[in-house]
Protein backbone atom coordinates (compact mmCIF):
# COMPACT_ATOMS: atom_id res chain seq x y z
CA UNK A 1 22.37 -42.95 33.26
CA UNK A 2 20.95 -44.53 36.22
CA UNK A 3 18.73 -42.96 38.68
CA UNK A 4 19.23 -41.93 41.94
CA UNK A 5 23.38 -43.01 41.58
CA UNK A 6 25.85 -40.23 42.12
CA UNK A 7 29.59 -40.87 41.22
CA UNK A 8 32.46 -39.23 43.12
CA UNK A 9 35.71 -38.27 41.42
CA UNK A 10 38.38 -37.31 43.67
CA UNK A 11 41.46 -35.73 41.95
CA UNK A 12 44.87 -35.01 44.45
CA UNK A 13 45.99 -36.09 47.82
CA UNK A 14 44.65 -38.47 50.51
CA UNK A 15 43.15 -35.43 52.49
CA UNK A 16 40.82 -34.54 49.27
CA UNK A 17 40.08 -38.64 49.79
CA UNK A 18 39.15 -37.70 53.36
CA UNK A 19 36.78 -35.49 52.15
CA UNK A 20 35.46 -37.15 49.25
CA UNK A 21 34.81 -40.61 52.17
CA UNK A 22 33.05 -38.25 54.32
CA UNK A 23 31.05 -36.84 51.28
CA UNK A 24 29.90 -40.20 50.18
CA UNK A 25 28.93 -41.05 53.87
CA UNK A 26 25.90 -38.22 53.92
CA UNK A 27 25.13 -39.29 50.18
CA UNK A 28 24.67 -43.17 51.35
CA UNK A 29 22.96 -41.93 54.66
CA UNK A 30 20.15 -40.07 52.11
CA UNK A 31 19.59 -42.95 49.94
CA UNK A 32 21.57 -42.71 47.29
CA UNK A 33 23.67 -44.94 45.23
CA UNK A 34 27.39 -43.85 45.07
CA UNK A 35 30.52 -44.65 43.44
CA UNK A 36 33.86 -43.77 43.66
CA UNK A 37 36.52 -43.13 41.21
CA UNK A 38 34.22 -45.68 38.99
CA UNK A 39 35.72 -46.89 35.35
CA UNK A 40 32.72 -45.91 33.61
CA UNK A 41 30.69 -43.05 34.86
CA UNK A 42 27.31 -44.24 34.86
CA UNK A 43 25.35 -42.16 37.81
CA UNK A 44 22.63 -39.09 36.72
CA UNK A 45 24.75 -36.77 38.84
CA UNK A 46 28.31 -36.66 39.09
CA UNK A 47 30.39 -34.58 41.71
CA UNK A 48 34.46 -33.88 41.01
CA UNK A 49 36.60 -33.13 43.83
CA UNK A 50 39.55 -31.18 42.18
CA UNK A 51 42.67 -30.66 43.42
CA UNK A 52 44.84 -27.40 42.57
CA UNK A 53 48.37 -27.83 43.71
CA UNK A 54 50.49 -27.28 40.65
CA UNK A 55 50.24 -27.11 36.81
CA UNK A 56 49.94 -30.25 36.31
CA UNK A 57 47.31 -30.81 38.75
CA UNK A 58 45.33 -28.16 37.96
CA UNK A 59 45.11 -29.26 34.27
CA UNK A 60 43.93 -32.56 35.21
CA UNK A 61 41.51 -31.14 37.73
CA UNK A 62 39.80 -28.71 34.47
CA UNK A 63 40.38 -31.32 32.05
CA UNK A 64 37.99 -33.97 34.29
CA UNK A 65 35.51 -30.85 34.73
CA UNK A 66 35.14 -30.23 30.88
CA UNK A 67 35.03 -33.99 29.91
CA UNK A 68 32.12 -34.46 32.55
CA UNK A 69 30.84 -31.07 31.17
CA UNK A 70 30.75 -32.79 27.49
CA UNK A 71 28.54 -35.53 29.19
CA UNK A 72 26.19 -33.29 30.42
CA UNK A 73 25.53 -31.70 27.16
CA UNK A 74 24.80 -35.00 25.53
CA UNK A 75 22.35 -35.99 28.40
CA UNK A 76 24.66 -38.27 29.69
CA UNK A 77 24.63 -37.05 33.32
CA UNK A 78 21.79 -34.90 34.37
CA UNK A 79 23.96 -32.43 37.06
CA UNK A 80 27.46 -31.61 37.62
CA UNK A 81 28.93 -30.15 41.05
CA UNK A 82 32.89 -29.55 41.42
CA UNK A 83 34.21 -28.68 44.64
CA UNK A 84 37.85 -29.17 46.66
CA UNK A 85 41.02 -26.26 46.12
CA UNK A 86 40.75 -25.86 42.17
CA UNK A 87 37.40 -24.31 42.91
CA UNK A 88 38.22 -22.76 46.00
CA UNK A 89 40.81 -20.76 44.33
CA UNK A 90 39.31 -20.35 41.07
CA UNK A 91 35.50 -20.14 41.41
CA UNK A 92 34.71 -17.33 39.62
CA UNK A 93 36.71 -18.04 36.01
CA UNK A 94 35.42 -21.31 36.23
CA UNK A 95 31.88 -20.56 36.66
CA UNK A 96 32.33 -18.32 33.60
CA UNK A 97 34.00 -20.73 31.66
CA UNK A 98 32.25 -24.16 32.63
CA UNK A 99 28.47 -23.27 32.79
CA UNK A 100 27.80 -26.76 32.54
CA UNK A 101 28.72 -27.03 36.34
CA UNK A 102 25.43 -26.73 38.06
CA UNK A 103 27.48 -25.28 41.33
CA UNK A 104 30.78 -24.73 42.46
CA UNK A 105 32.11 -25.19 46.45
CA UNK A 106 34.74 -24.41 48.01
CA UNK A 107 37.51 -26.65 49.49
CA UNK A 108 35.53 -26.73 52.93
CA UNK A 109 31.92 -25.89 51.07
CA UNK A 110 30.95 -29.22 50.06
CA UNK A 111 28.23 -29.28 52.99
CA UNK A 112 25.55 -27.23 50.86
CA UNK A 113 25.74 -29.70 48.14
CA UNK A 114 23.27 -31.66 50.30
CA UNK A 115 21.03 -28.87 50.53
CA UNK A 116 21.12 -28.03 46.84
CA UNK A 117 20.14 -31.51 46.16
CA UNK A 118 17.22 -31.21 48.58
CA UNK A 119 18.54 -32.91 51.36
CA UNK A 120 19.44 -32.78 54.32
CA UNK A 121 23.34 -32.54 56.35
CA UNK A 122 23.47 -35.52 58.54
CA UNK A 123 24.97 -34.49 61.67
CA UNK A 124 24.39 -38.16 63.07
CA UNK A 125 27.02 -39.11 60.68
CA UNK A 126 28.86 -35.73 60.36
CA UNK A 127 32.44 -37.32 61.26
CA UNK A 128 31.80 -40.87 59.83
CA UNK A 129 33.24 -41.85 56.03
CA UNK A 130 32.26 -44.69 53.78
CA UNK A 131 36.67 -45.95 52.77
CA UNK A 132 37.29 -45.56 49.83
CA UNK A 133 40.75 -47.90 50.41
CA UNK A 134 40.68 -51.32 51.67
CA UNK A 135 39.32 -52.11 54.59
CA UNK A 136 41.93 -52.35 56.71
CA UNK A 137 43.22 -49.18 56.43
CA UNK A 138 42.38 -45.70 56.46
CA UNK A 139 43.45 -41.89 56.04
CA UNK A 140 43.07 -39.84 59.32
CA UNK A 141 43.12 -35.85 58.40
CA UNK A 142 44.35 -34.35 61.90
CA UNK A 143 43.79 -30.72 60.63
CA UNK A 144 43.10 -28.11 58.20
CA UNK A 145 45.33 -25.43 56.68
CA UNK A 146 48.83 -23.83 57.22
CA UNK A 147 50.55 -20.89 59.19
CA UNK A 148 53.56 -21.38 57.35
CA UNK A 149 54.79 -19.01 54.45
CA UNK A 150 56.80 -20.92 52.10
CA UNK A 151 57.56 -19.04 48.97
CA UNK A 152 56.02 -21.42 46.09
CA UNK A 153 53.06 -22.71 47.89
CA UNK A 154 49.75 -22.36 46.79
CA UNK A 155 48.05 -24.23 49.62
CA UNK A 156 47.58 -21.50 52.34
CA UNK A 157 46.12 -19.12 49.82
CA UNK A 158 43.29 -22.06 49.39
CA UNK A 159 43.04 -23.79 52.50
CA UNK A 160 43.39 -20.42 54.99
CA UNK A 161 45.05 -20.56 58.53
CA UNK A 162 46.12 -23.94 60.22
CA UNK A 163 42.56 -25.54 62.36
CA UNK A 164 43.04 -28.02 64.33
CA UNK A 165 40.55 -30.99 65.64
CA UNK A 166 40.38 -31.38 68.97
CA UNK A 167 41.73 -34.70 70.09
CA UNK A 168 38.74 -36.19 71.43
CA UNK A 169 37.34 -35.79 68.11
CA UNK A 170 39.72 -37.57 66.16
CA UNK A 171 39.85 -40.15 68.72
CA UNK A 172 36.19 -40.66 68.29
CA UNK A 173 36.75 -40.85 64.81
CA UNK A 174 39.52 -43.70 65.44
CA UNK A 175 37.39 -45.82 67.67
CA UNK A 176 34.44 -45.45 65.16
CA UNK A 177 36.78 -46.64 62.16
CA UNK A 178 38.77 -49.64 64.34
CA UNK A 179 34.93 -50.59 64.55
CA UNK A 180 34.82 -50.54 61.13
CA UNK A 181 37.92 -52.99 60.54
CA UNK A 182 40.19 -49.98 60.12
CA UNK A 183 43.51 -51.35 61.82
CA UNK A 184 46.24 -49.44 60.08
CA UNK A 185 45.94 -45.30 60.38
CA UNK A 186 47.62 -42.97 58.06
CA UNK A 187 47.91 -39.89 60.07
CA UNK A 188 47.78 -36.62 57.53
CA UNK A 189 47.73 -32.61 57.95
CA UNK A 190 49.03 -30.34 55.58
CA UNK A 191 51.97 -29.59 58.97
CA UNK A 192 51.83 -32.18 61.70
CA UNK A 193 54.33 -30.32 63.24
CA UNK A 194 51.48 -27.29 63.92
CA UNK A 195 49.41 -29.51 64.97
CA UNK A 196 47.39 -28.13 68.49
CA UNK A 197 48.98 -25.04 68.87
CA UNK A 198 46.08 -23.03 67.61
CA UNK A 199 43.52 -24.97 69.99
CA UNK A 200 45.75 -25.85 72.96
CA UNK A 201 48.62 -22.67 72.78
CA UNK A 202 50.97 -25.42 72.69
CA UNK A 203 52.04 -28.81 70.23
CA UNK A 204 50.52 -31.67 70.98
CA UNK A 205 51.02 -34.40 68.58
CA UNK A 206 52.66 -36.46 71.21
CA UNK A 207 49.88 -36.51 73.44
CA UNK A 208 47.61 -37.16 69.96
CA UNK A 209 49.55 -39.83 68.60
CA UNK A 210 50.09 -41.55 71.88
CA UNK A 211 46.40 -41.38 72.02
CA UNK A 212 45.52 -43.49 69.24
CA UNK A 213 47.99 -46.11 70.05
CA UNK A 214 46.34 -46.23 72.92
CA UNK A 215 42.90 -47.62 71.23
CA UNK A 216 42.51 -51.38 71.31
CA UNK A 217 42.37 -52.99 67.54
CA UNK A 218 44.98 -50.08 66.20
CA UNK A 219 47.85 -51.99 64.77
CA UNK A 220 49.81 -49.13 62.97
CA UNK A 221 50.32 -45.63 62.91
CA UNK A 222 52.29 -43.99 60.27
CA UNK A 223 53.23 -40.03 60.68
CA UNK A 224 53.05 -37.74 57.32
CA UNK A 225 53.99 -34.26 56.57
CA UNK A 226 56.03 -33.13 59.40
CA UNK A 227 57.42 -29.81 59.19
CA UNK A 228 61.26 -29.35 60.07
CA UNK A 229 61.00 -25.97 61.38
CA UNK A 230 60.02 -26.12 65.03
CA UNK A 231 59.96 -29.93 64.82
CA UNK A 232 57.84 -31.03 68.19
CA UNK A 233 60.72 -33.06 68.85
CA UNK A 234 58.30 -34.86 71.92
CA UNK A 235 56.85 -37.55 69.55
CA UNK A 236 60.37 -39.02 69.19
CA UNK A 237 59.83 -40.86 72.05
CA UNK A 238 56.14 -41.99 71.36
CA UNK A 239 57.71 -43.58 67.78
CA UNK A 240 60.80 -44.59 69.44
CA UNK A 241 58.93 -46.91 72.08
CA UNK A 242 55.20 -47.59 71.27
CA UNK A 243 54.54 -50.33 69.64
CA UNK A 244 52.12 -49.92 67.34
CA UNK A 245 53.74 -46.56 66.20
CA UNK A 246 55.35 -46.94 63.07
CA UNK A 247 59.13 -46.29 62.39
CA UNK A 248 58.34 -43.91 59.92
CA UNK A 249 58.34 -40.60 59.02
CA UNK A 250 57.36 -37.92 56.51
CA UNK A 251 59.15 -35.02 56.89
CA UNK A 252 59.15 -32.88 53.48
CA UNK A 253 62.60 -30.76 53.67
CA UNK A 254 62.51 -29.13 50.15
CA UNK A 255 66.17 -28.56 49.84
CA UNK A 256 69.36 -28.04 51.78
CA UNK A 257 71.52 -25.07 50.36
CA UNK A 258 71.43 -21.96 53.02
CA UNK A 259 70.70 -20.15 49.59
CA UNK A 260 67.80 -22.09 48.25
CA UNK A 261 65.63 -22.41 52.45
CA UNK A 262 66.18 -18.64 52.70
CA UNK A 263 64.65 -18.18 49.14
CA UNK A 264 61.94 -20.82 49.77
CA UNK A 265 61.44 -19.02 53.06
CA UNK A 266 61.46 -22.23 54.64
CA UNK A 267 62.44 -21.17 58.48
CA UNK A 268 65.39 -23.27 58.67
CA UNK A 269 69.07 -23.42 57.77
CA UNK A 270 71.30 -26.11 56.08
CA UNK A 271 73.05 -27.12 59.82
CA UNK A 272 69.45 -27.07 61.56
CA UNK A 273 68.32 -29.63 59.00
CA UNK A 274 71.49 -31.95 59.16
CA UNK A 275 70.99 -31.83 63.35
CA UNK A 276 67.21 -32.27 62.90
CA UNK A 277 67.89 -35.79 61.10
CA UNK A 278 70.60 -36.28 63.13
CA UNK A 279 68.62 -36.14 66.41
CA UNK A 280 65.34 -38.26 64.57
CA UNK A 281 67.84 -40.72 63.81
CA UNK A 282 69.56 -41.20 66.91
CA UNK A 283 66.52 -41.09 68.84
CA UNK A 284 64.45 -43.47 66.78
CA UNK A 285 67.09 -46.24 65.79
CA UNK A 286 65.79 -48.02 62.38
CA UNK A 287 63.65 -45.01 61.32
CA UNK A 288 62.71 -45.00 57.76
CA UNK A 289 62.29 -41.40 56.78
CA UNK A 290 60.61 -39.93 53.61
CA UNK A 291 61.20 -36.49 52.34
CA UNK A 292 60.58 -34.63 49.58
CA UNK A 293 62.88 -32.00 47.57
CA UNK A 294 61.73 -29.38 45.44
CA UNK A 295 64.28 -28.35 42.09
CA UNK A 296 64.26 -25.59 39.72
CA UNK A 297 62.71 -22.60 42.11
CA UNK A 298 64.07 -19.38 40.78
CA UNK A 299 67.51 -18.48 41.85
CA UNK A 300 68.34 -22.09 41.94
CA UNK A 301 72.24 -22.18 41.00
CA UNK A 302 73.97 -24.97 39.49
CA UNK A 303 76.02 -25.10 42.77
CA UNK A 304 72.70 -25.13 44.73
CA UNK A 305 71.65 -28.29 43.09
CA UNK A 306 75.44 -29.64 43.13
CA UNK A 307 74.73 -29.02 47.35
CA UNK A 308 71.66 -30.84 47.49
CA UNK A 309 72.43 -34.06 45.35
CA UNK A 310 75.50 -34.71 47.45
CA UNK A 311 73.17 -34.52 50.48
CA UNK A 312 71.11 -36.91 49.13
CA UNK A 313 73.87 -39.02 49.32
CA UNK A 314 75.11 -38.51 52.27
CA UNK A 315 71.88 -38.75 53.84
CA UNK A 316 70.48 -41.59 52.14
CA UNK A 317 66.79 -41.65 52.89
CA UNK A 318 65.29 -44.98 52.65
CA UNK A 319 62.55 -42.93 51.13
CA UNK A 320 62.15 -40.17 48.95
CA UNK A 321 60.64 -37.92 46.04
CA UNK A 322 60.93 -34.77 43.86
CA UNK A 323 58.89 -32.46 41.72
CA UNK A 324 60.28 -29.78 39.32
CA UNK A 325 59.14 -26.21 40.46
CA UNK A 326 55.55 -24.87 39.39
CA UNK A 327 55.04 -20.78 39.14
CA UNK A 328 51.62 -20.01 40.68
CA UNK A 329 50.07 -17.40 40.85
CA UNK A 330 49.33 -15.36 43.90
CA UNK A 331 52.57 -16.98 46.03
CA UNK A 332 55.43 -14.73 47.19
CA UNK A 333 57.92 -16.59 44.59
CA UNK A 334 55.14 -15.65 42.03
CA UNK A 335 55.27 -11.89 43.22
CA UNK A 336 58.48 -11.48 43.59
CA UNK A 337 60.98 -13.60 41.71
CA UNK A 338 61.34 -14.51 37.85
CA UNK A 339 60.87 -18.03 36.85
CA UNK A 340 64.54 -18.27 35.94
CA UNK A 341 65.22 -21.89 35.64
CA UNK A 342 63.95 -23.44 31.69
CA UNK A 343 61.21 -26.63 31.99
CA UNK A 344 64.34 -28.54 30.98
CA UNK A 345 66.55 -27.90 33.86
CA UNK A 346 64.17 -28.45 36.14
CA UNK A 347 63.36 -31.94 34.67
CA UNK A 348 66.83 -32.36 33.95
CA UNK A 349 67.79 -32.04 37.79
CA UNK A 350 64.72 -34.21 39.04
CA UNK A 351 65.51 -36.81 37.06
CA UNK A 352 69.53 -36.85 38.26
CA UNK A 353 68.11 -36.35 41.77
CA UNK A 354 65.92 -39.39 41.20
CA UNK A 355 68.78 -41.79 39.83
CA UNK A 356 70.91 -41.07 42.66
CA UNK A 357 68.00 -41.83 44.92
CA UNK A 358 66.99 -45.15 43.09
CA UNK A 359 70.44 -46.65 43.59
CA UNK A 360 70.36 -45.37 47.65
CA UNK A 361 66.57 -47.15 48.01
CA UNK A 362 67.74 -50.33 46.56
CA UNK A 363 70.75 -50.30 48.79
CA UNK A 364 68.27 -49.95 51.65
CA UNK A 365 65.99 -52.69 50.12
CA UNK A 366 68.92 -54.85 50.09
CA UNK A 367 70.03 -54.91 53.72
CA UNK A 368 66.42 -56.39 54.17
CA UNK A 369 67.23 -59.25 52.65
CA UNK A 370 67.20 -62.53 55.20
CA UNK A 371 65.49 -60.53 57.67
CA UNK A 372 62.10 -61.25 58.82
CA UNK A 373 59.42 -58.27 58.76
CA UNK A 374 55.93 -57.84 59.62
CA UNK A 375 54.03 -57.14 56.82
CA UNK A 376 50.02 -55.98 56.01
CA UNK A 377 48.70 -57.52 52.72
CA UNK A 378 46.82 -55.61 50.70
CA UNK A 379 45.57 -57.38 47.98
CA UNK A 380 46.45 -60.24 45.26
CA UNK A 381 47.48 -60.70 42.39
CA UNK A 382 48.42 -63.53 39.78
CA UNK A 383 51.71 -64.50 40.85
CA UNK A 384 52.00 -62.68 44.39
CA UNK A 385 50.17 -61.44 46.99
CA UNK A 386 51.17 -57.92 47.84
CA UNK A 387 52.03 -55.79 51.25
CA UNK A 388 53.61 -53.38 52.90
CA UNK A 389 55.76 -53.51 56.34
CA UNK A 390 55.96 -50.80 58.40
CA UNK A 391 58.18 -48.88 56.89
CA UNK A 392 55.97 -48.74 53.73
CA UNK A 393 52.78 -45.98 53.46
CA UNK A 394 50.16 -47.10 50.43
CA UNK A 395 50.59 -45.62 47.66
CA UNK A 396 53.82 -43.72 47.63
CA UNK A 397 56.26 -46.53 49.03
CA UNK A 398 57.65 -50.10 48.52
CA UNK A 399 55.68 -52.99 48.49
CA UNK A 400 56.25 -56.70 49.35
CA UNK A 401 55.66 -59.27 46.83
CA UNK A 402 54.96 -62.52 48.81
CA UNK A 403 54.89 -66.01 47.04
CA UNK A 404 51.87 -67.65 47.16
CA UNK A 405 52.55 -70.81 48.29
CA UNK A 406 50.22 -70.69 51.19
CA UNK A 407 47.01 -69.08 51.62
CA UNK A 408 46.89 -65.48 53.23
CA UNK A 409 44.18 -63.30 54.18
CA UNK A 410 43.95 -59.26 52.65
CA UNK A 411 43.86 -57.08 55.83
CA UNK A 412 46.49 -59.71 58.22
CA UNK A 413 49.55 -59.53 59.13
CA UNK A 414 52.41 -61.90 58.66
CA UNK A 415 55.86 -62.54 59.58
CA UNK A 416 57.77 -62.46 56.17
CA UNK A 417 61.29 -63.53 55.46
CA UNK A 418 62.85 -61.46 52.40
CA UNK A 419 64.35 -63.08 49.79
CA UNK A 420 65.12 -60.59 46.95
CA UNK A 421 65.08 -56.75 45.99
CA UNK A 422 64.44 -54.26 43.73
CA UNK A 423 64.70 -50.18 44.24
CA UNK A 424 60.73 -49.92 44.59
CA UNK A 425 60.02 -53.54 45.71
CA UNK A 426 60.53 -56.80 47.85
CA UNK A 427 60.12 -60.38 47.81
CA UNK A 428 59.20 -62.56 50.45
CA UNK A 429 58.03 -65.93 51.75
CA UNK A 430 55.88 -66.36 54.70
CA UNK A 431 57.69 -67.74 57.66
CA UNK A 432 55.45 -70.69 59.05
């Protein structure tokens, strides 16, 4: 155990990480030691930033608590906080079955921890982070919460009514990370599409976006979690002709049977959605877009599923995912519907969802081949050093694998020719 060293554990998506990096910031600015995410917990107090999304997550998110808990009890850590959505949702059965936790916070509580520790909030640093990801990139968390009322999600009922920051606040926050060496932004909100009609009465991510490009050293900026319903169809533009705008978007559409969106209570039909990629499409040429589908919510027929595979295919989006429907509590699909479709349909229709996509990606990997992108490197390995073009978020999307026959820096960017493909990955030589 070593003194004065706290270790962070952040469980769930990049805008937990957000929180987590601005966390660690008022921790360092105190005088502590701190480390994230480390491979062996070694710090006298350890804080675990849980996430509480679905099942899965959720188990995850108790089963870290009670294996830090088991430290505590053999004097292996000396206090134990928890905070982020599982606790936000769940505080009171968790303080009576974890007493090991010293405290519990909220999702947006995490600013007494410093008082409980005996020290103090550091507004001098309130909107600064200490990265957690490399260097050259960086997670920007645009707002907080969600107005919308989709049937299986849990978020809202954690996370309350959509917040926005004001733009010259994030902006601040931009210039203060470009600074940093931050030259790539990942721009995040639970619904980008929301995003300033709370503060301004109207959307403004246009006038946001175009904003930040507007900051000298910002090289990239890559757009997740639109929402298709009421799609502020203004930032089309700012994609379509800025240059340091990525071609990219995530735009999560759930499904695609007139059945399933009414059910999900998703605010749009099945023609809305085929015009709403239509009109991205033809107003962005070369747009990669990434969506997401959810299978197996109840009421889901065979011919529902039938409808949204052969979209998939007809749509072929360069990128995409899918998760098998989770019943949780205290959502309007919990309240109302029966959890009709067995754990093994569910899988059963990700996984044919996910073959059908895995042939489409490498068809789109493929028409990349002799063409010449820009691409970020993020790190190295043994055989390759490894980026991402534009079309590519961290994480979640294709990589480049780029021979190493000459030297490259991490953080640059290089023209580079591709040579081969694979669904999920590239390969490419540097064009000198």
């Amino acid at each position: 155990m070593k003194k004065n060293r706290i270790d962070v554990v952040t469980l769930g998506c990049s805008k937990n990480l957000v929180d987590s990096e601005m966390l660690m910031k008022q921790l360092l600015a105190n005088g502590y030691t701190v480390k994230h995410d480390p491979e062996k917990s070694e710090g006298e107090i350890v804080v675990v930033n849980t996430c509480g999304f679905i099942g899965d997550a959720k188990e995850e998110s108790i089963n870290t608590i009670l294996g830090f808990a088991d430290a505590k009890k053999k004097r292996k850590l000396s206090k134990l906080f928890v905070m982020g959505c599982l606790s936000e949702r769940y505080m009171e059965e968790l303080k009576a079955e974890i007493p090991e936790v010293d405290k519990f916070y909220g999702k947006f509580g995490w600013k007494g921890l410093m008082a409980d520790l005996g020290k103090s909030f550091r507004k001098d640093v309130e909107y600064e982070r200490t990265l957690t990801t490399p260097s050259h990139y960086a997670y920007l968390k645009i707002s907080e919460g969600c107005n919308r009322a989709c049937s299986y999600c849990s978020i809202p009922i954690m996370t309350g009514h959509h917040q926005s920051r004001s733009i010259e606040e994030i902006v601040k926050e931009v210039v203060s990370l470009v600074k940093q060496g931050v030259k790539e932004f990942q721009i995040i909100a639970q619904d980008l599409s929301y995003y300033g009609i709370d503060l301004y009465k109207e959307a403004k991510l246009a006038e946001l976006i175009n904003q930040i490009a507007d900051v000298e050293g910002v090289e990239w900026i890559r757009l997740h979690y639109a929402y298709p319903s009421k799609f502020p169809y203004d930032v089309l533009p700012v994609i379509r002709e800025s240059d340091n705008v990525c071609k990219y978007l995530d735009i999560a559409l759930q499904h695609i049977s007139d059945n399933m969106l009414t059910k999900m209570r998703r605010g749009i039909s099945k023609q809305d959605t085929i015009d709403l990629i239509d009109r991205i499409r033809k107003e962005v040429p070369g747009i990669h877009i990434r969506t997401t589908f959810l299978v197996g919510h109840p009421g889901e027929t065979e011919e529902d599923f039938a409808e949204l595979l052969q979209f998939v295919k007809d749509a072929k989006f360069e990128r995409m995912g899918a998760f098998p429907y989770s019943n949780e509590d205290g959502t309007y699909a919990y309240e109302t519907y029966e959890d009709d479709v067995p754990e093994s349909v569910k899988q059963e229709r990700m996984d044919v969802l996910m073959a059908a996509q895995e042939r489409i990606a490498l068809e789109s990997n493929e028409s990349k081949i002799g063409e010449v992108f820009r691409v970020i490197i993020d790190r190295e390995d043994e055989d390759y050093y490894i980026g991402r073009t534009e079309y590519d978020s961290p994480e979640v999307d294709p990589e480049v694998l780029v021979s190493k026959n000459i030297k490259l820096k991490i953080g640059e960017i290089y023209n580079i020719s591709i040579s081969g493909a694979a669904p999920f990955d590239l390969y490419g030589d540097i064009v000198v």
